[in-house]
Protein backbone atom coordinates (compact mmCIF):
# COMPACT_ATOMS: atom_id res chain seq x y z
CA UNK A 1 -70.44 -18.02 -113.43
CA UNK A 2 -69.51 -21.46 -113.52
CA UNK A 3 -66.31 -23.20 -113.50
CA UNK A 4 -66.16 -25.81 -116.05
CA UNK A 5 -62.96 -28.06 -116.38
CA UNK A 6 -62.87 -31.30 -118.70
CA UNK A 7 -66.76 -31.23 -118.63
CA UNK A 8 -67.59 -30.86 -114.94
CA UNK A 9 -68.29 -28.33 -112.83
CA UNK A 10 -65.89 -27.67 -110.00
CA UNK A 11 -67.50 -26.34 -107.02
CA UNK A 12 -64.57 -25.53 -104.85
CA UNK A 13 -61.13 -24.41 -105.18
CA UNK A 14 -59.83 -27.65 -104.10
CA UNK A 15 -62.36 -29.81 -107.24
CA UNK A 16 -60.92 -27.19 -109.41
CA UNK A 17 -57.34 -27.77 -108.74
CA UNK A 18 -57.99 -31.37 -108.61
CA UNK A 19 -59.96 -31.39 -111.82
CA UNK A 20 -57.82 -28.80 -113.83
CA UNK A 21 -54.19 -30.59 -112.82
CA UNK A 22 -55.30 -33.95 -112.48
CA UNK A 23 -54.06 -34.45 -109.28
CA UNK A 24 -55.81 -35.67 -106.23
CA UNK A 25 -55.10 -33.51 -103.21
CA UNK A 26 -55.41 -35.87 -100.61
CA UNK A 27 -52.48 -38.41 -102.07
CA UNK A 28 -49.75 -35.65 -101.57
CA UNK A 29 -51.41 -34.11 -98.71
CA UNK A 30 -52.45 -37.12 -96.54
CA UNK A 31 -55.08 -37.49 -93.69
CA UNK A 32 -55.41 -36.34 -90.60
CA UNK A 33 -56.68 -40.39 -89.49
CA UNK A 34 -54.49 -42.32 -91.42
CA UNK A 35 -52.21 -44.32 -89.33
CA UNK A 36 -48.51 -44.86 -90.16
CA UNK A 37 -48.55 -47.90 -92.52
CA UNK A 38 -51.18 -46.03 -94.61
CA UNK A 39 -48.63 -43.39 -94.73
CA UNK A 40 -46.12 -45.05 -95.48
CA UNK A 41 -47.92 -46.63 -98.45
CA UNK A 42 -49.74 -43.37 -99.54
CA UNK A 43 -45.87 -41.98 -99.67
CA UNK A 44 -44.90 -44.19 -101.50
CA UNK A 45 -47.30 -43.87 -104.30
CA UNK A 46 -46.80 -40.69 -103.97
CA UNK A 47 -43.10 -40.42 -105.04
CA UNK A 48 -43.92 -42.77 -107.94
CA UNK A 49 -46.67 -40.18 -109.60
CA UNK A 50 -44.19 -37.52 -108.63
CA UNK A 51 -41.41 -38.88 -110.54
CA UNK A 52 -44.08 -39.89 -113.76
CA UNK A 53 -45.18 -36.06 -113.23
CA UNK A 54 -41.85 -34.68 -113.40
CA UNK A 55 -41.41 -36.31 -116.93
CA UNK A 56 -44.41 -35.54 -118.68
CA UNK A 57 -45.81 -32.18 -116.56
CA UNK A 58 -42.97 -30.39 -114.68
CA UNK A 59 -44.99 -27.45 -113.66
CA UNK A 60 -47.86 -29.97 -111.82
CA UNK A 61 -44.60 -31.44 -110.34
CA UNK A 62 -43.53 -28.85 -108.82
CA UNK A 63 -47.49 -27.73 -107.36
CA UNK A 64 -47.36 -31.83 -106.44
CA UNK A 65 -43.78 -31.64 -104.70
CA UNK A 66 -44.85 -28.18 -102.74
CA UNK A 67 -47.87 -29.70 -101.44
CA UNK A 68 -46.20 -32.92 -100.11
CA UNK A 69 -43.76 -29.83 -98.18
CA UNK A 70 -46.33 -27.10 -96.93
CA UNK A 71 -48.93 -29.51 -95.87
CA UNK A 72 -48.12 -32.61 -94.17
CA UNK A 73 -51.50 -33.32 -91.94
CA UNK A 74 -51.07 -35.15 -88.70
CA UNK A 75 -52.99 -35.12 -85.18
CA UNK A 76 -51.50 -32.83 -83.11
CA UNK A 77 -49.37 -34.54 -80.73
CA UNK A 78 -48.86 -33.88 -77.13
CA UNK A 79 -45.60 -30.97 -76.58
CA UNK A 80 -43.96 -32.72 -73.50
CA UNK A 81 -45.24 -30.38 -70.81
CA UNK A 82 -46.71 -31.26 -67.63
CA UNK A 83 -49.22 -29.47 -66.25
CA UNK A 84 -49.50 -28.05 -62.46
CA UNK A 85 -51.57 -29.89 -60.86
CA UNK A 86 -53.00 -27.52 -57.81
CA UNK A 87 -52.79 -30.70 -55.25
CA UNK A 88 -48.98 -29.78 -55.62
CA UNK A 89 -48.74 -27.20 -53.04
CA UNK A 90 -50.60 -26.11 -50.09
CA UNK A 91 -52.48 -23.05 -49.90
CA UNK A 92 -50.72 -20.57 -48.65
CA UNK A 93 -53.11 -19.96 -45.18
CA UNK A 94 -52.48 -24.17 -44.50
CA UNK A 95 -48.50 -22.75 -44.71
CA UNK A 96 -48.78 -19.99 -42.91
CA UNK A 97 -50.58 -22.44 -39.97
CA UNK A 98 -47.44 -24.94 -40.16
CA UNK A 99 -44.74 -21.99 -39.91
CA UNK A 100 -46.22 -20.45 -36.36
């Protein structure tokens, strides 16, 4: 069975939501490549189609806010932690050898 919304046919979940709410996913959602200014300026748009949706479709403003929460997309960024590096410390039979 097809899914048919406005005329097309959605083949994924995410064309269906997008075709059946009139919202495009990748405005609240964001990029995983998009650098800061884009951000920024993809925010910002963002906040003014929120507040239009909030006045004429409350219940797509609420889906809208929920996926600017739950699903910010960013590269993964380093956690801080160095790594051992095995050049560190001396084997333990080169140890052993300095000790006797």
């Amino acid at each position: 069975m097809k899914t048919i919304v406005a005329g097309r046919v959605a083949v994924t979940a995410t064309e269906f939501i997008e075709l059946a709410l009139g919202i495009d996913l990748e405005l609240f959602t964001g990029s995983p490549t998009e650098s800061v200014m884009d951000r920024a300026a993809r925010l910002d748009v963002a906040r003014e189609v929120l507040a239009d949706l909030r006045e004429s479709d409350p219940e797509a403003a609420a889906y809208a806010e929920s996926l600017m929460r739950a699903l910010p997309l960013k590269e993964p960024r380093p956690c801080g932690r160095r790594t051992r590096h095995a050049t560190s410390r001396r084997p333990l039979h080169e140890r052993a050898a300095v000790t006797a």
